[in-house]
N, C-alpha and C. Protein backbone atom coordinates (compact mmCIF):
# COMPACT_ATOMS: atom_id res chain seq x y z
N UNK A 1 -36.63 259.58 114.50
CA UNK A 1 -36.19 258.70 113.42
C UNK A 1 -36.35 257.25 113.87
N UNK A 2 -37.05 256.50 112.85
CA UNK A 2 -37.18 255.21 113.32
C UNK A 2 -36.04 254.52 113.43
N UNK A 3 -35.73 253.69 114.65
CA UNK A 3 -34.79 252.60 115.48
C UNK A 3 -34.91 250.92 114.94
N UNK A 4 -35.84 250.86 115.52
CA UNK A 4 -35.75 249.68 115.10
C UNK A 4 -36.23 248.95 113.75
N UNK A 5 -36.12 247.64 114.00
CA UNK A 5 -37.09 247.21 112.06
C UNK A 5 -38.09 246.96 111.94
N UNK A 6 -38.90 247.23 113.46
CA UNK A 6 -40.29 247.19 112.63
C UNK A 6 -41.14 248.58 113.02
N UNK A 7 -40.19 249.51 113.52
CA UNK A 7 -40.13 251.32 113.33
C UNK A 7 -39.96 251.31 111.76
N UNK A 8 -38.74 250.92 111.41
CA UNK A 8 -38.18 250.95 109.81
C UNK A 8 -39.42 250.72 108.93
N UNK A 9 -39.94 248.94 108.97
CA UNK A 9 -40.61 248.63 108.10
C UNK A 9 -42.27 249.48 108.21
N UNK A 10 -42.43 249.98 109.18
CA UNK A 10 -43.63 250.91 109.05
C UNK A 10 -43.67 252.35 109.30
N UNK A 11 -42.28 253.05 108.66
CA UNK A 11 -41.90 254.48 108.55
C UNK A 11 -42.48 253.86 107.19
N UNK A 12 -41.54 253.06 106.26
CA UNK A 12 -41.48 252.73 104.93
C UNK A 12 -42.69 252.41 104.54
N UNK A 13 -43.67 251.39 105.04
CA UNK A 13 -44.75 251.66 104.17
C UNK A 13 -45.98 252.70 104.75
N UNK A 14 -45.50 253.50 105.44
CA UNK A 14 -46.07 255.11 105.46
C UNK A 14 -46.20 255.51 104.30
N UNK A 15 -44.74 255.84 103.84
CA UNK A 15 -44.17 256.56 103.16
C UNK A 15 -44.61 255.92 101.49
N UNK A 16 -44.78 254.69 101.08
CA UNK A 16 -45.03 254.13 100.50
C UNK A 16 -46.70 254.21 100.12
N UNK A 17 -47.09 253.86 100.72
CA UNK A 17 -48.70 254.48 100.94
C UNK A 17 -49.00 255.38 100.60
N UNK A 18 -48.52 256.52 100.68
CA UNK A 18 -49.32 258.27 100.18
C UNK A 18 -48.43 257.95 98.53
N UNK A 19 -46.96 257.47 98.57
CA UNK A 19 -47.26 257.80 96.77
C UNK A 19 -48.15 256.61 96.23
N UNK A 20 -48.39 255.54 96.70
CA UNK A 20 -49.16 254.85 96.23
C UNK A 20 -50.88 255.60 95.59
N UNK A 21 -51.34 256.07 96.72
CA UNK A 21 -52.55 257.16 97.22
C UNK A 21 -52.47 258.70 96.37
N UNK A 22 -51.06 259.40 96.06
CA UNK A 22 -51.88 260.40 95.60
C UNK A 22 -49.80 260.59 95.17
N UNK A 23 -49.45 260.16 93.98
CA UNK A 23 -47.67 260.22 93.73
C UNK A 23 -47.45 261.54 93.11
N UNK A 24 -48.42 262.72 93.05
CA UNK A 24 -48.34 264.09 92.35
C UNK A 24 -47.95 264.86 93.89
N UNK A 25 -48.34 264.71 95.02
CA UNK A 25 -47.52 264.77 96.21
C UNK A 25 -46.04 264.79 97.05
N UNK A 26 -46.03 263.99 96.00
CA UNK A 26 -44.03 263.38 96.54
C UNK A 26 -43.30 264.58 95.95
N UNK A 27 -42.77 265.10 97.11
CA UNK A 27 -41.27 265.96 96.76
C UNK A 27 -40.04 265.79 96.89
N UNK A 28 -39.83 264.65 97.38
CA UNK A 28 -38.18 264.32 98.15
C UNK A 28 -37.54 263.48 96.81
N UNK A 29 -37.97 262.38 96.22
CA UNK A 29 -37.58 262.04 94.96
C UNK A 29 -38.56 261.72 93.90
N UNK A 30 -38.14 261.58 92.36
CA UNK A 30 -38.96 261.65 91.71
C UNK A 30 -39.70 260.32 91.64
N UNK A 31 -40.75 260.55 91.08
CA UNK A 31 -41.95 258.79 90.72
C UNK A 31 -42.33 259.44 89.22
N UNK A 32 -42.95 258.66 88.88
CA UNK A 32 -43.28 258.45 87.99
C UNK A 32 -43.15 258.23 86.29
N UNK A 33 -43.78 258.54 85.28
CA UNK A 33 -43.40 258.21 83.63
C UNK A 33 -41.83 258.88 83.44
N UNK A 34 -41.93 260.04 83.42
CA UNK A 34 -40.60 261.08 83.25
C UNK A 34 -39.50 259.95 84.16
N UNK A 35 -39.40 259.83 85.33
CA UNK A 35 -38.40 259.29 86.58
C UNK A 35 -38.00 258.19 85.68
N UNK A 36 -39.19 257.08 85.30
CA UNK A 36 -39.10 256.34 84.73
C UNK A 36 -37.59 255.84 83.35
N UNK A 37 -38.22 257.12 82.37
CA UNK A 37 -37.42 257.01 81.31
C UNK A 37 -36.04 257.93 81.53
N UNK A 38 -35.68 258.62 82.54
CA UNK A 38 -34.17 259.10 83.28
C UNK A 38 -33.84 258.17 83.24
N UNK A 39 -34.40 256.95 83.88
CA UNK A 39 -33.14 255.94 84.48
C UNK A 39 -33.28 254.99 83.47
N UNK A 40 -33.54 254.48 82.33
CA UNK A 40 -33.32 253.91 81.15
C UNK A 40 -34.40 252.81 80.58
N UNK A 41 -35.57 253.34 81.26
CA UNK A 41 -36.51 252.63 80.74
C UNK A 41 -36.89 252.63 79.02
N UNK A 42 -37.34 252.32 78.39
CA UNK A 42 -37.58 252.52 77.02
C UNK A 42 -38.81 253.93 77.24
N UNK A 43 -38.42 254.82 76.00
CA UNK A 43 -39.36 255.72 76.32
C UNK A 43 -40.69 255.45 75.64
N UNK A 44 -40.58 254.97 74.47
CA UNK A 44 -41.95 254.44 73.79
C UNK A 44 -42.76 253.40 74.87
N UNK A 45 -41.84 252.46 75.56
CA UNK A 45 -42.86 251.10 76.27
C UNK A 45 -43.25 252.30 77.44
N UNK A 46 -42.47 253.11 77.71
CA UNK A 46 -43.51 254.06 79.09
C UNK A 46 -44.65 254.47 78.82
N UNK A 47 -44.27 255.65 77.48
CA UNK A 47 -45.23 256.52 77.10
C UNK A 47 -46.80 255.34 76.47
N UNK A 48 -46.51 254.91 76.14
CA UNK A 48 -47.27 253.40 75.49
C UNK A 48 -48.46 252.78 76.69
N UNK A 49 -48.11 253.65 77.69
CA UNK A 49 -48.53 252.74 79.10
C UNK A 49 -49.98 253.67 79.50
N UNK A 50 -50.86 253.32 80.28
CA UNK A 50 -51.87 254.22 80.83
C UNK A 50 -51.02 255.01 81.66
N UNK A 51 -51.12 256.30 82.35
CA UNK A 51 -50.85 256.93 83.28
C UNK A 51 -51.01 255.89 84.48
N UNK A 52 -52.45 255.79 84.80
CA UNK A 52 -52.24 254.84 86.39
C UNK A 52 -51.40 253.80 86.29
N UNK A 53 -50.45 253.58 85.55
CA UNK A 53 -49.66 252.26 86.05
C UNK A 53 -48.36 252.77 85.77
N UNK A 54 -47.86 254.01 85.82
CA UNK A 54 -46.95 254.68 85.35
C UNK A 54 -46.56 255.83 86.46
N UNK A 55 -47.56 256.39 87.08
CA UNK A 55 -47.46 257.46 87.99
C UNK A 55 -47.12 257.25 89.30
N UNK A 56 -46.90 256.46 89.73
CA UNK A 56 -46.26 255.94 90.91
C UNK A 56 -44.94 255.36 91.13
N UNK A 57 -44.29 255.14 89.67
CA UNK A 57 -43.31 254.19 89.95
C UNK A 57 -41.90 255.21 90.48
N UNK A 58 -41.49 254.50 91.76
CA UNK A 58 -40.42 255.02 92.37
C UNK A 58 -39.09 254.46 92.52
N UNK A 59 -39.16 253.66 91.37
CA UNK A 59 -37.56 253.30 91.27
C UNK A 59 -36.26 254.14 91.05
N UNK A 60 -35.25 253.50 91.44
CA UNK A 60 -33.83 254.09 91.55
C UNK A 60 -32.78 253.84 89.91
N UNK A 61 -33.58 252.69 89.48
CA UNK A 61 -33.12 252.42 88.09
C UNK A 61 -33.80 251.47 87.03
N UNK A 62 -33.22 250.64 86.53
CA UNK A 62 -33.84 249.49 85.74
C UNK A 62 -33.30 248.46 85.38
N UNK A 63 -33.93 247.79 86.51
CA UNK A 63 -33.11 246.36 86.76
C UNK A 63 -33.53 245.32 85.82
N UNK A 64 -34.77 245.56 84.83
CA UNK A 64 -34.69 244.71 83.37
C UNK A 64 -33.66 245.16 82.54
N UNK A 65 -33.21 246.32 82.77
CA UNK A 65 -31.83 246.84 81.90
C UNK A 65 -30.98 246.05 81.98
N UNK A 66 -30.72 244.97 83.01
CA UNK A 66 -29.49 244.03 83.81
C UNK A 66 -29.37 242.93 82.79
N UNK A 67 -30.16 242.48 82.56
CA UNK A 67 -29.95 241.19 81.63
C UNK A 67 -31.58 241.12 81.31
N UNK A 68 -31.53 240.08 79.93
CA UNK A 68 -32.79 239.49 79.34
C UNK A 68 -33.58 238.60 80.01
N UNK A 69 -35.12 238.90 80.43
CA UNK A 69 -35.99 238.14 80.84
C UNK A 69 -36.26 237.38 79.54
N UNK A 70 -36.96 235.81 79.37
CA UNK A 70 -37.03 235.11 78.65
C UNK A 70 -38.44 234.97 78.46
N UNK A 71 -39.26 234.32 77.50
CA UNK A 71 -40.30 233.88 77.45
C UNK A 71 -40.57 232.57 77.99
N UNK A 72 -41.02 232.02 78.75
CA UNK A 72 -41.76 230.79 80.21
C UNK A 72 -40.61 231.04 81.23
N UNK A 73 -40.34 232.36 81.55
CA UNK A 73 -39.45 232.44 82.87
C UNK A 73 -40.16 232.57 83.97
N UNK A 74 -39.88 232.45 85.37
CA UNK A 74 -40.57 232.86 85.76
C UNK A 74 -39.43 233.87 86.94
N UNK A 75 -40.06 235.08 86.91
CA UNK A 75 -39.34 236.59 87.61
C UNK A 75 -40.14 236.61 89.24
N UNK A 76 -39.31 237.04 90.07
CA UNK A 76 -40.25 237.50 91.08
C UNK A 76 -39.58 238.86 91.54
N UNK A 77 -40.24 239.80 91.54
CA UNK A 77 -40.10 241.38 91.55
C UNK A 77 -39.91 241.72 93.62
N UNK A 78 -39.06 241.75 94.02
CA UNK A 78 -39.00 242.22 95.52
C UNK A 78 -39.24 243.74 95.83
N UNK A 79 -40.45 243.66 96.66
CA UNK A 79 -40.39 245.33 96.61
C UNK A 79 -41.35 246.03 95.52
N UNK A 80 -42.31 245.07 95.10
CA UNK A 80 -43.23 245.33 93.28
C UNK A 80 -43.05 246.75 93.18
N UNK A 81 -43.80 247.20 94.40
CA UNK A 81 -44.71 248.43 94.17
C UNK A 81 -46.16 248.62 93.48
N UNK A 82 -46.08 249.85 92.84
CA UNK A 82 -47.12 249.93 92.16
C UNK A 82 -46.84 248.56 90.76
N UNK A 83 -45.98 247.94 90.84
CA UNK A 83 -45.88 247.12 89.60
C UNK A 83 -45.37 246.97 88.05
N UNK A 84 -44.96 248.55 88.02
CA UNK A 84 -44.46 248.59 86.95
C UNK A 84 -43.10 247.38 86.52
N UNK A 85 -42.02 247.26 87.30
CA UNK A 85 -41.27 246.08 86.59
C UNK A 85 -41.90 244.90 86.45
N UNK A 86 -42.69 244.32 87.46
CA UNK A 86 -43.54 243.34 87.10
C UNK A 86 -44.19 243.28 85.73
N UNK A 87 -44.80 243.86 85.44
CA UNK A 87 -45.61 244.52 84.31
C UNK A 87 -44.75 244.45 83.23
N UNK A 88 -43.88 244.95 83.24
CA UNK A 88 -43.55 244.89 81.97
C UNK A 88 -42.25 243.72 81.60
N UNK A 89 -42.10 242.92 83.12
CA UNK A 89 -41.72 241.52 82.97
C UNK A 89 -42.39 240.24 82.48
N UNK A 90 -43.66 240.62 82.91
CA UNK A 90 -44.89 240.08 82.59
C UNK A 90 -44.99 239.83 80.73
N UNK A 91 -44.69 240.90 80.60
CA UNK A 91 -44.99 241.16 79.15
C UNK A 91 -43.91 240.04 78.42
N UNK A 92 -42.59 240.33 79.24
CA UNK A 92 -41.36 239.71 77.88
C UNK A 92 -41.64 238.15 78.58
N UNK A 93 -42.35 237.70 79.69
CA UNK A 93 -42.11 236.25 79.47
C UNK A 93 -43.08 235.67 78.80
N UNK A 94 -44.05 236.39 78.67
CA UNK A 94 -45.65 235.72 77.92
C UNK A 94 -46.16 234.77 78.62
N UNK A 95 -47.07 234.27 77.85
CA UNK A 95 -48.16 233.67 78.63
C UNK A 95 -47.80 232.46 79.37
N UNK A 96 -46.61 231.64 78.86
CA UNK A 96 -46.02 230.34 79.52
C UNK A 96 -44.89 231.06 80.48
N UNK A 97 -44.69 231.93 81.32
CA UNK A 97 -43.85 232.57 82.17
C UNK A 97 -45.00 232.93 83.54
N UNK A 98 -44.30 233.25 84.38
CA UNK A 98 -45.19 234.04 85.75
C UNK A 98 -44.06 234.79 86.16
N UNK A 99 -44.68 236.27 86.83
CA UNK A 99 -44.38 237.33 87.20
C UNK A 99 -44.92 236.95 88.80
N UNK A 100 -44.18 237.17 89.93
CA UNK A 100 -44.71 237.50 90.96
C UNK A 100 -44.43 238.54 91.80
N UNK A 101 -45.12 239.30 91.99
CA UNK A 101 -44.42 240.72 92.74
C UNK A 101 -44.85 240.69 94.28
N UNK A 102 -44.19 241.08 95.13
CA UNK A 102 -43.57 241.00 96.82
C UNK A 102 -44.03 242.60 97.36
N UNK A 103 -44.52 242.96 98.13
CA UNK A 103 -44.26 244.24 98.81
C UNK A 103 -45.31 244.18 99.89
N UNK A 104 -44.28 245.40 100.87
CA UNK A 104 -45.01 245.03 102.46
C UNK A 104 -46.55 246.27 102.43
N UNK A 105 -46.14 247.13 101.48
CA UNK A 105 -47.47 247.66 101.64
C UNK A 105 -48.59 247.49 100.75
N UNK A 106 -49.87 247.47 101.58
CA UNK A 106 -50.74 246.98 101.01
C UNK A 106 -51.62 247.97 99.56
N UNK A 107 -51.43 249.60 99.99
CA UNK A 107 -51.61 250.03 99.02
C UNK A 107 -51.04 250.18 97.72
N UNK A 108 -49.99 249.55 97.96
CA UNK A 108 -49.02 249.55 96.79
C UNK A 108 -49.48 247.88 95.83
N UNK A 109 -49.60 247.25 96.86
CA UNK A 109 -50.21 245.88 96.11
C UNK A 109 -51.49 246.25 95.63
N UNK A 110 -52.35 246.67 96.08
CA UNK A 110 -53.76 246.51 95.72
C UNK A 110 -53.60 247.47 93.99
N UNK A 111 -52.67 248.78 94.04
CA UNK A 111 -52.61 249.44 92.57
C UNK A 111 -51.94 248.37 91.95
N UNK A 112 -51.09 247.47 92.37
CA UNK A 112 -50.42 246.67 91.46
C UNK A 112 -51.23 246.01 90.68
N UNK A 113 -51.85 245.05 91.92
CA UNK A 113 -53.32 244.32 91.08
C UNK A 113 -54.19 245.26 89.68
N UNK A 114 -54.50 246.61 90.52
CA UNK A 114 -55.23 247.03 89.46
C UNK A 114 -54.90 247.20 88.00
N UNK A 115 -53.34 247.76 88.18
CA UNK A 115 -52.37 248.27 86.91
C UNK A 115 -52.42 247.03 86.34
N UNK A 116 -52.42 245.54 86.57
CA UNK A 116 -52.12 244.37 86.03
C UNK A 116 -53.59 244.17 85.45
N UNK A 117 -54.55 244.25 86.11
CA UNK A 117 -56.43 244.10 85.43
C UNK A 117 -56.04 244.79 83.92
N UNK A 118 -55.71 246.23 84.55
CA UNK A 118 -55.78 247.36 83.01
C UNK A 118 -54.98 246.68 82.02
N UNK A 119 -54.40 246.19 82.12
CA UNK A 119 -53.51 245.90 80.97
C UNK A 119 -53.68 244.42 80.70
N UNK A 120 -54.82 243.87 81.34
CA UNK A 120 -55.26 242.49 81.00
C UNK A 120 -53.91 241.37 80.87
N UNK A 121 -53.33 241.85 81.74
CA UNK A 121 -52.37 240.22 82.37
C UNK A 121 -52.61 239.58 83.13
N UNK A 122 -52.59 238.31 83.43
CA UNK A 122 -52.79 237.40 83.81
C UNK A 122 -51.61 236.34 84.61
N UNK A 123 -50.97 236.65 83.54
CA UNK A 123 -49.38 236.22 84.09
C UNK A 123 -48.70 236.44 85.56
N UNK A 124 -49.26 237.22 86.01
CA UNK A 124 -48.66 237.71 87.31
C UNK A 124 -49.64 238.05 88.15
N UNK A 125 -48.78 237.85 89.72
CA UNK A 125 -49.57 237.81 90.78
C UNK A 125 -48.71 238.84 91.89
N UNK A 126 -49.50 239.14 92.33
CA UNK A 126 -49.03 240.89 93.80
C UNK A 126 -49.33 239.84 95.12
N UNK A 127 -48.35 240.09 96.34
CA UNK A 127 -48.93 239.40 97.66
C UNK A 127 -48.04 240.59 98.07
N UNK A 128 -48.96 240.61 99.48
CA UNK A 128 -48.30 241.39 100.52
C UNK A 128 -47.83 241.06 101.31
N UNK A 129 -46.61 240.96 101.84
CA UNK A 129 -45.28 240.23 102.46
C UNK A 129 -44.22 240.88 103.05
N UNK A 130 -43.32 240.43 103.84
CA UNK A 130 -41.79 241.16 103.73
C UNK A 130 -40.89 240.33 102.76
N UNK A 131 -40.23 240.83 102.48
CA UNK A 131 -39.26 240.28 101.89
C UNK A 131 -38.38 239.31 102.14
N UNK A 132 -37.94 239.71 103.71
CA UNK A 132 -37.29 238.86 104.18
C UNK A 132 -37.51 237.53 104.90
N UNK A 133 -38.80 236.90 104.09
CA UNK A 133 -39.95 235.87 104.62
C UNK A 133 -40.60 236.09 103.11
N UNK A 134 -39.93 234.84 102.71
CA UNK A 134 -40.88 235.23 101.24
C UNK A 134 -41.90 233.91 101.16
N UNK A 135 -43.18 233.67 100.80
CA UNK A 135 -43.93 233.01 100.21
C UNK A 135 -43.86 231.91 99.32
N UNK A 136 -42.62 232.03 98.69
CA UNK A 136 -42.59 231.38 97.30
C UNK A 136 -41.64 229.81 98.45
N UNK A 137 -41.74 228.95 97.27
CA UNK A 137 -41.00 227.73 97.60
C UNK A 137 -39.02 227.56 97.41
N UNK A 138 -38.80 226.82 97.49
CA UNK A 138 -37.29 226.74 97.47
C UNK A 138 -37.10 226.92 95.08
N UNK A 139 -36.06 227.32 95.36
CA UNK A 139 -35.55 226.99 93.96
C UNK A 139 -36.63 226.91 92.75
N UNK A 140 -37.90 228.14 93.17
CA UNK A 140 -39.13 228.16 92.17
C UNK A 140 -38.81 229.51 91.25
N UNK A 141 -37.68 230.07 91.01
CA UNK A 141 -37.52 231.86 90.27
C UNK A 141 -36.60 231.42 89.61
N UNK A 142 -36.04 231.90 88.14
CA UNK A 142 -35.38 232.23 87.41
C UNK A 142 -34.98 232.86 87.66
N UNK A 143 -35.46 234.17 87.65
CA UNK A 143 -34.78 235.98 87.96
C UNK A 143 -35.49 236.44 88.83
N UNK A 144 -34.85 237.12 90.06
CA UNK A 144 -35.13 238.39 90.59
C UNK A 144 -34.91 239.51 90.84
N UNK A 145 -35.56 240.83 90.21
CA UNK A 145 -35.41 241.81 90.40
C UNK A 145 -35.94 242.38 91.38
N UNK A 146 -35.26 243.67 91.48
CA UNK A 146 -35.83 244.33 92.80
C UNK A 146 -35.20 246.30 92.03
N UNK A 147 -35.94 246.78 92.94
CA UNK A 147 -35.64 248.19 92.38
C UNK A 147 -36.14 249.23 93.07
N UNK A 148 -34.62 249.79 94.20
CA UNK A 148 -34.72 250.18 95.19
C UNK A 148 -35.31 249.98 96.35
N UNK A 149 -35.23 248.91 96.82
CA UNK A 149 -35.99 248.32 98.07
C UNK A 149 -34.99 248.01 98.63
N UNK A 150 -34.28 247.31 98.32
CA UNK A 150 -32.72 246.67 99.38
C UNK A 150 -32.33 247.55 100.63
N UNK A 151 -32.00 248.90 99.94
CA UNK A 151 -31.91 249.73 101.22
C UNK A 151 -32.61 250.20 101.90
N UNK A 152 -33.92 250.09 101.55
CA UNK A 152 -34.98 250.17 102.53
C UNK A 152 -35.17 248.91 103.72
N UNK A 153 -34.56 247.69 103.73
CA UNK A 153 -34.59 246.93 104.22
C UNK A 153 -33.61 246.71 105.70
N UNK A 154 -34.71 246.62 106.84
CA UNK A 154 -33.47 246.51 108.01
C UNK A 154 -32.38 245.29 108.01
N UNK A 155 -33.01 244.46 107.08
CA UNK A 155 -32.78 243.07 107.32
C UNK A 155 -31.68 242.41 106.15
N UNK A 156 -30.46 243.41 105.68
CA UNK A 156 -30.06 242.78 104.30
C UNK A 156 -29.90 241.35 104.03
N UNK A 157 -28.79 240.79 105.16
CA UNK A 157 -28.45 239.42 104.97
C UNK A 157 -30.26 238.65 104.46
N UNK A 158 -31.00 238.80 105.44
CA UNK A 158 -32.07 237.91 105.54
C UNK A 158 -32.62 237.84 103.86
N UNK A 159 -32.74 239.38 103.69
CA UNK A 159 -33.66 239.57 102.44
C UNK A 159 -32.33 238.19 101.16
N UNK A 160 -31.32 239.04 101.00
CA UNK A 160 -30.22 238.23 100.25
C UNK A 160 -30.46 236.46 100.46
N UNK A 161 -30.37 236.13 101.97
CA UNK A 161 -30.87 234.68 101.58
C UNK A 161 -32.25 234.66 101.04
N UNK A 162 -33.17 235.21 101.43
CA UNK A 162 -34.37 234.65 100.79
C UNK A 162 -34.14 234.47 99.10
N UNK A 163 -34.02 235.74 98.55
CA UNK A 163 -33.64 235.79 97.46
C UNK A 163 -32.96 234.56 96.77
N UNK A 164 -31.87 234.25 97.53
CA UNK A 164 -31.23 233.20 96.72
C UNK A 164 -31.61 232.02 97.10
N UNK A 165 -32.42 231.65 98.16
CA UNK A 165 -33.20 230.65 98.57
C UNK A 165 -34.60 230.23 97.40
N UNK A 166 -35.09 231.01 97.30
CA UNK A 166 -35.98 231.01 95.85
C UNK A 166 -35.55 230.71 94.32
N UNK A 167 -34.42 231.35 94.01
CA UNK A 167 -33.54 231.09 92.81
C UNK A 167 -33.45 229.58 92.64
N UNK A 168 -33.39 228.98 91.60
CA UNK A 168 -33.00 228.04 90.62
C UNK A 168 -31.59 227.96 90.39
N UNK A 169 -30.97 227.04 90.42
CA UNK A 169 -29.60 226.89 90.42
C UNK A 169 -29.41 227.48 88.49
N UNK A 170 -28.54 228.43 88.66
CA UNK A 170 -28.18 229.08 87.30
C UNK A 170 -28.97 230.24 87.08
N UNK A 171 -30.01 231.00 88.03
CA UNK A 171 -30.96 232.24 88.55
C UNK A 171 -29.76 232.80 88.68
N UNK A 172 -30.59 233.92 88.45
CA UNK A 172 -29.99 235.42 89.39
C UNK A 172 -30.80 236.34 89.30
N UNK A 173 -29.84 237.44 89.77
CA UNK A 173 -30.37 238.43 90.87
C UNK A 173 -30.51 239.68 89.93
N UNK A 174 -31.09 240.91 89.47
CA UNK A 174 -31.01 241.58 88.93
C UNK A 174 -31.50 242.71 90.05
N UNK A 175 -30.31 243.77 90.13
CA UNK A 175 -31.19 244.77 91.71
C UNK A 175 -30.47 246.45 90.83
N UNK A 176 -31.06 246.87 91.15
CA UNK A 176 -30.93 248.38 90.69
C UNK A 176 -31.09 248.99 92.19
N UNK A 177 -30.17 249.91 93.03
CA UNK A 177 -30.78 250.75 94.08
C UNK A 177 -29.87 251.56 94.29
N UNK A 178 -29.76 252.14 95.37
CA UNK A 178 -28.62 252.99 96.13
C UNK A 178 -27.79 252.91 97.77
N UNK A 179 -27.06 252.98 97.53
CA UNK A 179 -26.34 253.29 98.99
C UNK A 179 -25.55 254.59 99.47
N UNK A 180 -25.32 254.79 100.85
CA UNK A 180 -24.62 255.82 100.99
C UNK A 180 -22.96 255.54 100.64
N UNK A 181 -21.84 257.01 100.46
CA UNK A 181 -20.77 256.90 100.67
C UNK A 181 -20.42 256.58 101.81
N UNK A 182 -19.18 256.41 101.62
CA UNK A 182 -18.42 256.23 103.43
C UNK A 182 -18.30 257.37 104.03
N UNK A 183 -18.01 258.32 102.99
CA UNK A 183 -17.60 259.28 103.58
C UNK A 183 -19.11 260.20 104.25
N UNK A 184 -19.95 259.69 104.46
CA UNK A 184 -21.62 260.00 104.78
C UNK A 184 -21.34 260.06 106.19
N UNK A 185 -21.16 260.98 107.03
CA UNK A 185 -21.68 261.12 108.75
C UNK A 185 -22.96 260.70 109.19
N UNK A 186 -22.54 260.02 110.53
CA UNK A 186 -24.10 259.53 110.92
C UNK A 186 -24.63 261.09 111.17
N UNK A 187 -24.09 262.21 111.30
CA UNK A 187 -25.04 263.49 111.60
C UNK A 187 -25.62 263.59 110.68
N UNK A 188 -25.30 263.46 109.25
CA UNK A 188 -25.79 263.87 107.58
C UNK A 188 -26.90 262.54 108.08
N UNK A 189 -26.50 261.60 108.14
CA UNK A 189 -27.89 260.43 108.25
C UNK A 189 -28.77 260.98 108.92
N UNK A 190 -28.85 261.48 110.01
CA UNK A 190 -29.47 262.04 111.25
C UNK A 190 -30.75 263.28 110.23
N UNK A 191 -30.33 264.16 109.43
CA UNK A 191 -30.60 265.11 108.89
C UNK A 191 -31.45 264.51 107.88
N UNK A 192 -31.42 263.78 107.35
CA UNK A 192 -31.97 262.76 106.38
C UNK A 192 -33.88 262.48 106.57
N UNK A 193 -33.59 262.19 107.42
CA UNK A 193 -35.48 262.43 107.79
C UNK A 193 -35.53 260.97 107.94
N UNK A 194 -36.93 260.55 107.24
CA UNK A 194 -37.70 259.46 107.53
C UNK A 194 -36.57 258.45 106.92
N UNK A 195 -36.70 257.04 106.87
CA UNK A 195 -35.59 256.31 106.69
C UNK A 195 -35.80 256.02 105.41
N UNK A 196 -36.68 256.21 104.37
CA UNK A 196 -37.22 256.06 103.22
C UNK A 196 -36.99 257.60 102.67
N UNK A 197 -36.30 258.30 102.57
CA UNK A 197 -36.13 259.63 102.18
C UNK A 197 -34.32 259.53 101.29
């Protein structure tokens, strides 16, 4: 079991990589359209979608569910992935808004890019990064979402400042993910597998 955080951050984009590469594979949790509309996505804007920009997505919930993106906002997605929140953040800010999506693996950026070609947006941009070292400038985001990445992260505090280091005074944070109970044994952790499981 990976130790340290940069064991962590490259168990995770292992693991990240094959559903990126082939997400009809994954057995430990669900991805994709179906996963999607469980956790409260709209079912028409899913079904509405090509498959390739739909079949990968491995979120924990729906952190556009959190509050209203605006039209000329600009969102930055931690953790993109294949891109789906981007994407369809992309959509509600229109053409005077930017979408920027964050993630450390590269196969997950490069489908992002693609899913964003297919659907002819423009609005938004994929970089490959950590999180906890972000790219962007001071006080340049409106909103950031993220969706299920936090706990993938060795680094919470760090990621949390970046985050709010980017924000705009009157920004926030929109995060959908999971944590363990207390009542969770480090043996049950132990049993758990890869740290992305």
């Amino acid at each position: 079991m990976p130790t340290t955080a940069e064991e962590i951050r490259a168990a995770v984009e292992r693991r990240f990589a094959q559903v990126a590469r082939s997400p009809e594979q994954e057995r430990k949790f669900p991805v994709g359209p179906a996963s999607a509309k469980k956790l409260g996505y709209d079912p028409q804007e899913i079904d509405a979608l090509p498959p390739l920009v739909t079949e990968s997505f491995c979120g924990v919930g729906n952190p556009l569910g959190l509050g209203e993106v605006r039209p000329g906002q600009t969102v930055l997605d931690l953790g993109s992935g294949p891109g789906l929140d981007s994407l369809l953040a992309a959509r509600r800010v229109g053409p005077t808004g930017k979408v920027v999506g964050v993630d450390l693996c590269p196969e997950m950026v490069e489908k992002a890019r693609r899913n964003a070609s297919l659907l002819g947006l423009r609005n938004v941009e994929f970089m490959q990064a950590q999180i906890e070292n972000l790219p962007l400038p001071d006080a340049s985001v409106d909103v950031v979402i993220s969706n299920g990445v936090f706990n993938l992260c060795p680094d919470k505090p760090a990621v949390l400042a970046e985050a709010f280091r980017v924000l705009r005074p009157g920004g926030r944070l929109q995060m959908a993910d999971i944590l363990l109970h207390d009542d969770v044994t480090p043996e049950e952790v132990a049993q758990k597998g890869e740290w992305s499981d």
